[in-house]
Protein backbone atom coordinates (compact mmCIF):
# COMPACT_ATOMS: atom_id res chain seq x y z
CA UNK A 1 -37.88 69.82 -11.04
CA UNK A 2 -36.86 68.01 -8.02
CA UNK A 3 -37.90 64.66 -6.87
CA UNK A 4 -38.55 63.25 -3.93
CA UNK A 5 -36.78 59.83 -3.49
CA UNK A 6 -37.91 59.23 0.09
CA UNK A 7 -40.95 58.63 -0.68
CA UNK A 8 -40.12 55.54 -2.73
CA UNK A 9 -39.18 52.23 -1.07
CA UNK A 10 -38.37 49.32 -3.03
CA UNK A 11 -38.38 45.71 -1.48
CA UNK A 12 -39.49 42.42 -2.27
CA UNK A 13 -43.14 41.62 -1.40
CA UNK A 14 -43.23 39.46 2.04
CA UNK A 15 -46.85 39.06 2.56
CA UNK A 16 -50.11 37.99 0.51
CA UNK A 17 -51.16 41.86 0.90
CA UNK A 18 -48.32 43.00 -0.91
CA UNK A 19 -48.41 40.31 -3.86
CA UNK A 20 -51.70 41.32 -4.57
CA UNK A 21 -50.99 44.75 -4.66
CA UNK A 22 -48.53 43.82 -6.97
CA UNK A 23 -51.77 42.30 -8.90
CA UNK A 24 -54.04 45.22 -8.55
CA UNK A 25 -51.23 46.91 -10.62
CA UNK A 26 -50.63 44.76 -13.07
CA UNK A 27 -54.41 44.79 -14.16
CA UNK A 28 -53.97 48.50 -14.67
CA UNK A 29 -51.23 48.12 -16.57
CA UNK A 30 -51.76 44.88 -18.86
CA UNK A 31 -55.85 44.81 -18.46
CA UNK A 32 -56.96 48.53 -18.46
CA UNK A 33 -54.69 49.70 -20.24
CA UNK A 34 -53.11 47.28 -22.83
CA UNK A 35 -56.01 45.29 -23.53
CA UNK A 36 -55.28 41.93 -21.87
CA UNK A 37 -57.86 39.17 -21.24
CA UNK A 38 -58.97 38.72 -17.60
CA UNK A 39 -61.38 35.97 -15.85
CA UNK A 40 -64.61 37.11 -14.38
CA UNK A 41 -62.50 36.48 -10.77
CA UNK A 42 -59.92 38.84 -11.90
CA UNK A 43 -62.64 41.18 -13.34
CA UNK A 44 -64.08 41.30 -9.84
CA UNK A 45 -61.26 41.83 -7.97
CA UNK A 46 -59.13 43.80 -10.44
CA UNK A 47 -56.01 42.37 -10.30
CA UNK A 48 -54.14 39.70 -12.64
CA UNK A 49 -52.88 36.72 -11.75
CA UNK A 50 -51.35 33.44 -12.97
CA UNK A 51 -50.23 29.92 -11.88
CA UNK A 52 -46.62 30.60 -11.49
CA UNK A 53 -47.17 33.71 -8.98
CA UNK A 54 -46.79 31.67 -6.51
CA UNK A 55 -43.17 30.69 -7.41
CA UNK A 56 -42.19 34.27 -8.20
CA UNK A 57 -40.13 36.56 -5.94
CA UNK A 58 -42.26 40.20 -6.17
CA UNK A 59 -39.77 43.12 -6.44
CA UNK A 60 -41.83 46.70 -5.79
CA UNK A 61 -41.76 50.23 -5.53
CA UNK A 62 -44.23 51.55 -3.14
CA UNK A 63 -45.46 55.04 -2.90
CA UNK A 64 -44.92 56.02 0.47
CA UNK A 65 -46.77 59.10 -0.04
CA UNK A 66 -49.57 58.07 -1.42
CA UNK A 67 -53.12 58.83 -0.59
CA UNK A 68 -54.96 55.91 -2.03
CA UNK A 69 -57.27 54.49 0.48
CA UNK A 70 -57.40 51.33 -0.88
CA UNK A 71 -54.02 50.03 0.44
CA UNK A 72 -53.63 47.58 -2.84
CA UNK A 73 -53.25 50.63 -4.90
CA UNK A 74 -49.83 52.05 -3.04
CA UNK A 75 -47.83 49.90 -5.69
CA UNK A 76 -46.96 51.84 -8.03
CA UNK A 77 -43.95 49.64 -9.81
CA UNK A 78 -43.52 46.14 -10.02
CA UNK A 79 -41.31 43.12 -11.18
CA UNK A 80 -41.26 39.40 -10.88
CA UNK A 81 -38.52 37.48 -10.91
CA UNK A 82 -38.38 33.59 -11.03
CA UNK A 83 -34.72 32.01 -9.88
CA UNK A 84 -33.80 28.72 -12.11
CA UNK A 85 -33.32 26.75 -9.10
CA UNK A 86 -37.08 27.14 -8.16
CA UNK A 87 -38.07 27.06 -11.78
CA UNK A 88 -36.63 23.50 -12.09
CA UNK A 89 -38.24 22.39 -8.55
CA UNK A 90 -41.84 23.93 -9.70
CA UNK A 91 -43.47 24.63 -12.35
CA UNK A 92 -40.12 25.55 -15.07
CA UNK A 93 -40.04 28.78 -16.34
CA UNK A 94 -43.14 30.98 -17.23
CA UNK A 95 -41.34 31.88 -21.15
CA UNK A 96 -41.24 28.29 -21.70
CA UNK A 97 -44.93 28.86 -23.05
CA UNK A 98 -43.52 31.08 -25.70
CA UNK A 99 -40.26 30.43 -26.38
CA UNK A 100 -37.90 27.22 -26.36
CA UNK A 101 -35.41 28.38 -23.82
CA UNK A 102 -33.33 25.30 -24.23
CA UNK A 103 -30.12 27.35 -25.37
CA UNK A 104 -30.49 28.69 -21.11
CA UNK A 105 -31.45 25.76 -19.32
CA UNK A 106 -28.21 23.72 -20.87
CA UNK A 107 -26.19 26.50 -19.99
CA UNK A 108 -25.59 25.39 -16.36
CA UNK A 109 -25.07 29.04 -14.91
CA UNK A 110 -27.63 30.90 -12.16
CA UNK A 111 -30.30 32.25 -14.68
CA UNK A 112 -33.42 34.66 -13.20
CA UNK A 113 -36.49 34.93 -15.22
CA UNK A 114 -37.67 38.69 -15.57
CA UNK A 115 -41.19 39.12 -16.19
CA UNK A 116 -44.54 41.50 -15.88
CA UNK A 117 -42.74 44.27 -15.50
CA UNK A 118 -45.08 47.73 -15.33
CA UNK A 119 -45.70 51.16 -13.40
CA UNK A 120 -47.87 53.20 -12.83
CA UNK A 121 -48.93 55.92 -15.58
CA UNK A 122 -48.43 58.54 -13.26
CA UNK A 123 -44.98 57.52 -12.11
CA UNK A 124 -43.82 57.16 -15.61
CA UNK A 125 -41.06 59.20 -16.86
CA UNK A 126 -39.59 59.61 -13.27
CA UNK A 127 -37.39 57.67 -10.99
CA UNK A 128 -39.69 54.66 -10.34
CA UNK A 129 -38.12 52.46 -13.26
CA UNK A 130 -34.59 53.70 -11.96
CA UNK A 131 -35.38 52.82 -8.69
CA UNK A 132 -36.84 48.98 -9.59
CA UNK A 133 -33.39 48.41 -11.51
CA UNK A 134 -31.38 49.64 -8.70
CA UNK A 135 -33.17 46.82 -6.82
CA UNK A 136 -32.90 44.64 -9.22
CA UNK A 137 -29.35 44.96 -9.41
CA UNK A 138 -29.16 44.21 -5.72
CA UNK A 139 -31.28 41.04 -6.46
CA UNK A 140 -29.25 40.24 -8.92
CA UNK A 141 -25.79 40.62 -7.30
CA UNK A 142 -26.61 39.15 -4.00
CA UNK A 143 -26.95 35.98 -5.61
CA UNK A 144 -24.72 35.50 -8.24
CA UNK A 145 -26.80 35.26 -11.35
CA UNK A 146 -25.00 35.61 -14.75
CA UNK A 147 -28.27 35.40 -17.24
CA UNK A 148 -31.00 37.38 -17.19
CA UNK A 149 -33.77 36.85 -19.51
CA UNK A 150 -38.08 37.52 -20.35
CA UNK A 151 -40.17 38.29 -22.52
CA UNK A 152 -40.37 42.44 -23.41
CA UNK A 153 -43.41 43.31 -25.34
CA UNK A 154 -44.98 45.37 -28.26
CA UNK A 155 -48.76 46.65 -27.64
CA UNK A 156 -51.39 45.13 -29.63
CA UNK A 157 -51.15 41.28 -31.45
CA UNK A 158 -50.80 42.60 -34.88
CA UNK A 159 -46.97 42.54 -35.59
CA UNK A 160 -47.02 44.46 -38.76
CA UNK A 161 -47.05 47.58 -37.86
CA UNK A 162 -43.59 46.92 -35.93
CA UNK A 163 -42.17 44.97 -39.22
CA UNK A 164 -39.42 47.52 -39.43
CA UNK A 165 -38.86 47.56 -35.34
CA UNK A 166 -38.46 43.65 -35.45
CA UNK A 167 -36.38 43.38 -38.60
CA UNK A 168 -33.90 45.75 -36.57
CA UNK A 169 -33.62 44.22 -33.73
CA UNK A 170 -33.20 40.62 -35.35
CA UNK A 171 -30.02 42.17 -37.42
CA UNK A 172 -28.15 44.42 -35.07
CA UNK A 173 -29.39 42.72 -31.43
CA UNK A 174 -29.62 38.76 -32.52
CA UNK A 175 -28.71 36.77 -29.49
CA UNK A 176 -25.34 34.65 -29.85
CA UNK A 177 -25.62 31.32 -30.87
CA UNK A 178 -25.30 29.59 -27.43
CA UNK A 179 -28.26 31.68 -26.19
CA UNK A 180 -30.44 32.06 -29.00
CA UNK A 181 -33.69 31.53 -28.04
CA UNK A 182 -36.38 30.34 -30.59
CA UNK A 183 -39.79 31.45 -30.31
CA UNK A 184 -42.67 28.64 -30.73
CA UNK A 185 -43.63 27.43 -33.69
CA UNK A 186 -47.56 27.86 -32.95
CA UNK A 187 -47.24 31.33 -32.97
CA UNK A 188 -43.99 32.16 -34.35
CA UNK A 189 -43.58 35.25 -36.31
CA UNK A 190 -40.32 35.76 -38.28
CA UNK A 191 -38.58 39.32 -37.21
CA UNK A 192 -35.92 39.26 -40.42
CA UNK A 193 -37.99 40.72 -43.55
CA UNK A 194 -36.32 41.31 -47.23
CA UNK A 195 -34.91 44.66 -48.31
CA UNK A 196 -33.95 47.91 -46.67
CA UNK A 197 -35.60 49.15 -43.58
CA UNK A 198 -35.53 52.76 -41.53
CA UNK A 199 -33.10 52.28 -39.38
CA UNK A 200 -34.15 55.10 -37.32
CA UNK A 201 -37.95 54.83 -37.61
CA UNK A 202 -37.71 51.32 -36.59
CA UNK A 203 -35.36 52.26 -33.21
CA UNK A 204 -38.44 54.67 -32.49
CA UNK A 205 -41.32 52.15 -32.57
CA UNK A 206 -38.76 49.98 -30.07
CA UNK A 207 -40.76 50.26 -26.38
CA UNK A 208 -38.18 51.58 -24.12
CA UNK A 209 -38.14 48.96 -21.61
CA UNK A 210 -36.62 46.90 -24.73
CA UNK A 211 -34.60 49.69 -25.22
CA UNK A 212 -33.23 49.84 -21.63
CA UNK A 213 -32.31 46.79 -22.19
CA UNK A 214 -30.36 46.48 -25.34
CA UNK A 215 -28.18 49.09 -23.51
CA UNK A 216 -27.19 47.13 -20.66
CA UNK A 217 -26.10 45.06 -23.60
CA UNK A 218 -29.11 42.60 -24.38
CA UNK A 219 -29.79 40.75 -27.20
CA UNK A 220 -33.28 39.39 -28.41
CA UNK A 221 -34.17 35.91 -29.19
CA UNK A 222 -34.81 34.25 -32.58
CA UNK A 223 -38.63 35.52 -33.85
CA UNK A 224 -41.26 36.83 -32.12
CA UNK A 225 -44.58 35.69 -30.51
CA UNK A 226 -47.43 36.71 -30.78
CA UNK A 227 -49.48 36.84 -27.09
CA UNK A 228 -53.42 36.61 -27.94
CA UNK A 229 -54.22 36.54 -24.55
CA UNK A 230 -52.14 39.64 -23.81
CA UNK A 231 -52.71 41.52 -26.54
CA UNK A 232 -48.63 41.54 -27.64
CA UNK A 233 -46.27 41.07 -29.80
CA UNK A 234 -43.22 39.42 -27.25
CA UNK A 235 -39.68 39.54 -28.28
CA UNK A 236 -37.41 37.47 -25.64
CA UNK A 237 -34.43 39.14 -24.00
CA UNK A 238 -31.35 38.02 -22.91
CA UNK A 239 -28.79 39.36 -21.20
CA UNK A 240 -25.62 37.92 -19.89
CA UNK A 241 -23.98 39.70 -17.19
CA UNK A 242 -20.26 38.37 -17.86
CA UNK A 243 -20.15 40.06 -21.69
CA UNK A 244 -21.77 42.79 -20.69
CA UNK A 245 -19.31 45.65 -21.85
CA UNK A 246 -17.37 47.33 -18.59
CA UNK A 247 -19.20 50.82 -19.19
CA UNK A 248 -22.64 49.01 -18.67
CA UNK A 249 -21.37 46.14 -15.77
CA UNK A 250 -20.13 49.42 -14.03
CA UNK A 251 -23.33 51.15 -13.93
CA UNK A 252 -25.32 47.96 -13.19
CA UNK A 253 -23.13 47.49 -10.55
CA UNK A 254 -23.33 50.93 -8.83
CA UNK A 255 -27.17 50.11 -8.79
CA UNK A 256 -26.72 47.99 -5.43
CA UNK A 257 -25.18 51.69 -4.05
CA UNK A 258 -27.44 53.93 -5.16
């Protein structure tokens, strides 16, 4: 099967159009599909939206081809991505709400805050998430930033179906000390459990966006939380560029080409 790349372009929204397109997808995604809670405004105008979108930079990957004739709906990927130095000028850092992310901000390097990440169910499972990372990479690169971090998420609020999932990432994918994140204690939910687990059941229930990044080398923060209002389970990811191993920084890198 072949796929047409050129009818992809990725670029950071520059315009209120494009942000809420970014928006309309999103309520697909985390409303339609997943479950999440949504005003009556947001109801009305399908799309999803929070305080800190205004602070975000919008990455997204727009269907060129596409025949929608709404012109909100030509999104068909989307990222946000919140730099530390406008976190700390505005309104701090979305996973503050969740987790205690004071392991990062003492850190003192360029951090970027990854967050609602989504596409389109009928770009899934071709190029469109390879294409967002490839710009993300670029993102990334062009201004220096050595930790990347967000909450990933688990469908549905009940984490004990994904007991085995959790306990495995919290033993083989635990965050080093000087970045361990620690989710908050309202809604903290402990990922280490007693005994032996499935190994390879558990890597199956992992979503693979966490997967994707554990393999860049990513670690997860320490618990989970559990996101009512989303209708999730949230581990937090972290991912520092400098240990990332030289097979994985290589391939990052080559993003910015391809």
């Amino acid at each position: 099967m072949s796929v047409n790349l050129s009818r992809y372009q990725v670029k950071l929204a520059d315009c209120a159009e494009e942000v809420a397109a970014a928006q309309r997808l999103r309520y697909r995604v985390f409303v339609e599909e997943m479950g999440a809670e949504a005003t009556p405004d947001q109801r009305a105008a399908r799309r999803e939206w929070d305080a800190f979108d205004g602070w975000f930079d919008h990455l997204l990957l727009v269907d060129r081809a596409s025949t929608a004739g709404d012109p909100l709906d030509r999104v068909v990927g989307a990222y946000r991505l919140l730099r530390d130095e406008v976190a700390r000028s505005g309104p701090g850092f979305y996973g503050a709400s969740e987790y205690d992310l004071g392991p990062i901000l003492c850190d003192g390097r360029r951090s970027l805050e990854l967050g609602r990440s989504c596409v389109a169910k009928e770009h899934r499972g071709g190029p469109a998430m390879h294409l967002l990372w490839n710009g993300l990479a670029e993102y990334v690169l062009d201004r220096r930033i050595e930790i990347l971090f967000g909450v990933a998420s688990f469908a549905g609020a009940d984490p004990a179906p994904y007991a085995e999932a959790l306990a495995y990432l919290h033993r083989h994918h635990l965050a080093p000390e000087d970045l361990r994140v620690r989710a908050r204690a309202e809604a903290y939910v402990a990922m280490e459990t007693p005994g032996e687990i499935d190994e390879k059941r558990a890597r199956k229930m992992i979503p693979p966006l966490i997967n994707a990044y554990l393999r860049l080398g990513g670690w997860v923060g320490e618990g989970a939380f559990v996101d009512r209002r989303f209708n999730t389970v949230d581990v937090c990811v972290v991912m520092d560029t400098t240990r990332m191993t030289e097979r994985y920084r290589s391939f990052y890198e080559r993003g910015r080409a391809a």
